[in-house]
N, C-alpha and C. Protein backbone atom coordinates (compact mmCIF):
# COMPACT_ATOMS: atom_id res chain seq x y z
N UNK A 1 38.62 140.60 36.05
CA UNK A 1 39.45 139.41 36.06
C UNK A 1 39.70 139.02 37.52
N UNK A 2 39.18 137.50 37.87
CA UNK A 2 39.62 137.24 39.31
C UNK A 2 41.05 137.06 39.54
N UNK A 3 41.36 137.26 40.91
CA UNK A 3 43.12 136.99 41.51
C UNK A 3 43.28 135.09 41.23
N UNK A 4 42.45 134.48 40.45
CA UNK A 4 42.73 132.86 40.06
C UNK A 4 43.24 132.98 39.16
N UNK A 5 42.69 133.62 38.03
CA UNK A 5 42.65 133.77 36.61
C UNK A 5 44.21 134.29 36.23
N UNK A 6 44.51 135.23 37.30
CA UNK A 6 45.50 136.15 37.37
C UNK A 6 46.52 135.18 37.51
N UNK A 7 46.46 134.63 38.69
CA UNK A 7 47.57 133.74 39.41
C UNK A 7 47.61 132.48 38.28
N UNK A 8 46.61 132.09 37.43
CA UNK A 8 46.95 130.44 36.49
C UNK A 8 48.25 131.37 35.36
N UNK A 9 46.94 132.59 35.05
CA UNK A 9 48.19 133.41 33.88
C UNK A 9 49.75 133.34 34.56
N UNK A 10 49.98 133.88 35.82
CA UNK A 10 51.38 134.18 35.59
C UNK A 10 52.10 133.09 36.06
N UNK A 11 51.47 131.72 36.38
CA UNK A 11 52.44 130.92 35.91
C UNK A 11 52.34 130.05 34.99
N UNK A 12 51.26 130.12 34.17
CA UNK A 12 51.81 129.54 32.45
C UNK A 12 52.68 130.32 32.13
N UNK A 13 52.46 131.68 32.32
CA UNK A 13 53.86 132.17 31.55
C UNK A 13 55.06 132.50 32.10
N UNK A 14 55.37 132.35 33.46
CA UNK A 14 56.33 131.62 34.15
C UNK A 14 56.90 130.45 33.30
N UNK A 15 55.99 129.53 33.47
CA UNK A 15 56.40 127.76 32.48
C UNK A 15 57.15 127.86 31.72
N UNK A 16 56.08 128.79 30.63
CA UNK A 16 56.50 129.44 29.27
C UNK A 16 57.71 129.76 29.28
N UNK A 17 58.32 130.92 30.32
CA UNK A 17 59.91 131.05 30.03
C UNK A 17 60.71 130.32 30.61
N UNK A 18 60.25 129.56 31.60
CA UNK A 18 61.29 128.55 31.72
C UNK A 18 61.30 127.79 31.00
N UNK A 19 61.06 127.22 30.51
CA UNK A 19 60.79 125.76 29.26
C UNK A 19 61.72 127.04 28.42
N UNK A 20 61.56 127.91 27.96
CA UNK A 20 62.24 128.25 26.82
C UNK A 20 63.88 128.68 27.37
N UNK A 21 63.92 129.36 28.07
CA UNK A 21 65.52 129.48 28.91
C UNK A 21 66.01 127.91 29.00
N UNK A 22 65.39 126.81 29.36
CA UNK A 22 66.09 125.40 29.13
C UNK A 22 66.25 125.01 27.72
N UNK A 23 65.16 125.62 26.81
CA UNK A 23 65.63 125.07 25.43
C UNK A 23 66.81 125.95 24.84
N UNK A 24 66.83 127.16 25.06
CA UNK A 24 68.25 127.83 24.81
C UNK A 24 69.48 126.99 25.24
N UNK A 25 69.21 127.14 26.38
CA UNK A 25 70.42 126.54 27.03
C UNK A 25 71.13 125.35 26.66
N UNK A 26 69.85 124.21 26.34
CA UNK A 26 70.11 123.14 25.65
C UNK A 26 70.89 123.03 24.57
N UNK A 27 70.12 123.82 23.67
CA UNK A 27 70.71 124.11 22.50
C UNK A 27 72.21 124.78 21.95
N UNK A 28 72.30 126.13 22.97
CA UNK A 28 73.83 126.36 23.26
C UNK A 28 74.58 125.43 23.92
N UNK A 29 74.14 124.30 24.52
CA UNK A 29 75.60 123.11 25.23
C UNK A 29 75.63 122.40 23.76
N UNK A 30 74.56 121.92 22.79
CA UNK A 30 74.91 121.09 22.09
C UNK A 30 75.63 122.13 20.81
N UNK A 31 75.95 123.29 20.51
CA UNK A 31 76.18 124.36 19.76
C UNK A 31 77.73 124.08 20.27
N UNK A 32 77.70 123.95 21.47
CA UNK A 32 79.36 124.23 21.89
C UNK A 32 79.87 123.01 21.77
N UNK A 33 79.51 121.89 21.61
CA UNK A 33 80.39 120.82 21.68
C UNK A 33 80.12 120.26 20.32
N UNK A 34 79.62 120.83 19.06
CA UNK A 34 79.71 120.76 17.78
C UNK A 34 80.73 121.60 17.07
N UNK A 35 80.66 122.92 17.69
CA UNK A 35 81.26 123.72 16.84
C UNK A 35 82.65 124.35 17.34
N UNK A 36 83.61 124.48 16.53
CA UNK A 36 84.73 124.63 17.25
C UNK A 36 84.82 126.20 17.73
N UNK A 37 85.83 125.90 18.72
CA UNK A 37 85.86 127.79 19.68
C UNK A 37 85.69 129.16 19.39
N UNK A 38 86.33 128.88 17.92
CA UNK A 38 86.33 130.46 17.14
C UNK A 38 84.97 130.35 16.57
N UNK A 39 84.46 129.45 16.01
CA UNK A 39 82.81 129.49 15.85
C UNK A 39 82.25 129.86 16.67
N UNK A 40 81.99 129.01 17.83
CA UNK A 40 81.19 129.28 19.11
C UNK A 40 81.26 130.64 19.23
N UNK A 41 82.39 130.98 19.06
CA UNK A 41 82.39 132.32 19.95
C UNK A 41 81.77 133.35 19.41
N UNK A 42 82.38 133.54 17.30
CA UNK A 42 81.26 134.15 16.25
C UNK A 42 79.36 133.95 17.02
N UNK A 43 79.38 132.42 17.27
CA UNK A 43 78.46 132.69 17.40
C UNK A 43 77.52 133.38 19.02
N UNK A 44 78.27 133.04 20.10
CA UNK A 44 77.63 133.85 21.00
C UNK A 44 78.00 135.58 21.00
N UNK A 45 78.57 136.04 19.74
CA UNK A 45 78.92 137.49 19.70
C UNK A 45 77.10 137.64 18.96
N UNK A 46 77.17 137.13 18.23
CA UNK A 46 75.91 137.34 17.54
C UNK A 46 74.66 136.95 18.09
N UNK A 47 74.89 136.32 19.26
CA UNK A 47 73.41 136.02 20.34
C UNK A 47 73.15 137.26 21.04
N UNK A 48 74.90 137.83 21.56
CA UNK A 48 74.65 138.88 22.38
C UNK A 48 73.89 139.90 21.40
N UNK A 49 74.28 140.46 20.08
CA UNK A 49 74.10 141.44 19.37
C UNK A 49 72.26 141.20 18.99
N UNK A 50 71.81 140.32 19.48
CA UNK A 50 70.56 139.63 18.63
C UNK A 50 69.63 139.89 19.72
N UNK A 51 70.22 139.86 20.86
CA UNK A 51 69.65 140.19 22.25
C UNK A 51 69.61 141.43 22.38
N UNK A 52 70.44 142.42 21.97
CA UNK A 52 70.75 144.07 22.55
C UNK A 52 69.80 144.48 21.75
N UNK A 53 69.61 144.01 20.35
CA UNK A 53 68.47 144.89 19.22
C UNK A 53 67.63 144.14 19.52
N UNK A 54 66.60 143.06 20.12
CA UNK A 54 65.85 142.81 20.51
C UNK A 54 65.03 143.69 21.84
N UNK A 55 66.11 143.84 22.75
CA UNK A 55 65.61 144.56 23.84
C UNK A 55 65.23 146.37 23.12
N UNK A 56 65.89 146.75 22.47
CA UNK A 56 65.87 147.94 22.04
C UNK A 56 63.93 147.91 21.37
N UNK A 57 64.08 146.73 20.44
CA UNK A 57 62.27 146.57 19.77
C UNK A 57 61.35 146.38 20.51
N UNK A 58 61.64 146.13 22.25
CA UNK A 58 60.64 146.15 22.94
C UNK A 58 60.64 147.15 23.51
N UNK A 59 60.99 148.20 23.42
CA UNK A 59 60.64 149.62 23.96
C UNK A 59 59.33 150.12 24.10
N UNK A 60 58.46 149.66 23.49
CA UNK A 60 57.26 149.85 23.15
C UNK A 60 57.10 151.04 22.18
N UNK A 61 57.82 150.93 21.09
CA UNK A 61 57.47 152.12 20.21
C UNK A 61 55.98 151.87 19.29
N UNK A 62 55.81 150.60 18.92
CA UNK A 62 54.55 150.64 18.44
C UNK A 62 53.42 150.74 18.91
N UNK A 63 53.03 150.53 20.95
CA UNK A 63 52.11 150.83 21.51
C UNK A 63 52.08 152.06 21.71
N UNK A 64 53.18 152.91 21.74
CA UNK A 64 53.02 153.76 21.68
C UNK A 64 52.12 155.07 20.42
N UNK A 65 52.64 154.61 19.36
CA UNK A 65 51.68 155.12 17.97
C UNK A 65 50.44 154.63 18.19
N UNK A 66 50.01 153.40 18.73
CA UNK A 66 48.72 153.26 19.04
C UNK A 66 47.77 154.12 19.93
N UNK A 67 48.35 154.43 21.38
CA UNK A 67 47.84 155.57 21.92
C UNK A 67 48.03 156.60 21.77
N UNK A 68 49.18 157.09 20.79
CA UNK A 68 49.01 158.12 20.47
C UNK A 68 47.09 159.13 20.07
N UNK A 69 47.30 160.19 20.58
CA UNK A 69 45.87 160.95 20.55
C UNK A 69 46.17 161.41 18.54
N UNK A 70 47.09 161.88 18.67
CA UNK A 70 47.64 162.19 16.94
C UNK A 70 49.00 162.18 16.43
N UNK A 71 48.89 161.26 15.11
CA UNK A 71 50.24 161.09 15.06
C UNK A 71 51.41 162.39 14.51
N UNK A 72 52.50 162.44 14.87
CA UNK A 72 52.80 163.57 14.46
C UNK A 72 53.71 163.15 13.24
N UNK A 73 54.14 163.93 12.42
CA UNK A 73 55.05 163.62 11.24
C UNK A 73 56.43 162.74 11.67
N UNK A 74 56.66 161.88 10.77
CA UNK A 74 57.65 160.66 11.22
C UNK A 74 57.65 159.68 12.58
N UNK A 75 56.90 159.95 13.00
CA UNK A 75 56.41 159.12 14.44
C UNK A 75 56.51 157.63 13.64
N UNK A 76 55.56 157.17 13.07
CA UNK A 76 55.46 156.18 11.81
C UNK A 76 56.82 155.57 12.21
N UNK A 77 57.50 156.16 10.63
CA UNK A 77 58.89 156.40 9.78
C UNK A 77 59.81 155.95 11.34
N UNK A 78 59.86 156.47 12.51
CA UNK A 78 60.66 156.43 13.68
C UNK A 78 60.62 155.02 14.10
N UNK A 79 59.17 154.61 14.57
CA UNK A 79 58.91 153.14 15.32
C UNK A 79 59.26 152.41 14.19
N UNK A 80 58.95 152.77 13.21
CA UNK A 80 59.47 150.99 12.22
C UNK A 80 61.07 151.16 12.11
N UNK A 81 61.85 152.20 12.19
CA UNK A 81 63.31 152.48 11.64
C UNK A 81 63.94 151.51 13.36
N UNK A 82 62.89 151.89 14.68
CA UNK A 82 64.05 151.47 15.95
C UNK A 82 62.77 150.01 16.31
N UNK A 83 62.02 149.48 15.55
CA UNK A 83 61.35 148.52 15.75
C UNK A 83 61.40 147.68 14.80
């Protein structure tokens, strides 16, 4: 892979998260000035909580079973229970 190829990739996906961090954002100003305070707030408790078990599923537990050389008992059963 050339250092072009490299450099177009990481900023489409640069783009990629910015465009999406503005559509959040967007979307939470128009969330807050629809919904009243004790909503809002239900609801950014549940963005945070949606975010913490998100980060937890990218741990890489399923690339991991992939390189695994052999799987051992509940390895499986483990990545799908914290993925």
């Amino acid at each position: 892979m050339r250092a072009t190829q490299v450099a177009r990739g990481l900023g489409w996906t640069t783009a990629a998260a910015l465009v999406n961090v503005l559509a959040q954002v967007a979307f939470t100003a128009m969330l807050a000035r629809q919904l009243e305070p004790a909503a809002f707030g239900l609801f950014a408790m549940a963005g945070i909580a949606l975010r913490f078990t998100s980060f937890f599923a990218q741990w890489g537990t399923f690339e991991t079973l992939v390189q695994a050389p052999a799987l051992r008992p509940g390895m499986v059963a483990t990545a799908l229970a914290v993925g």
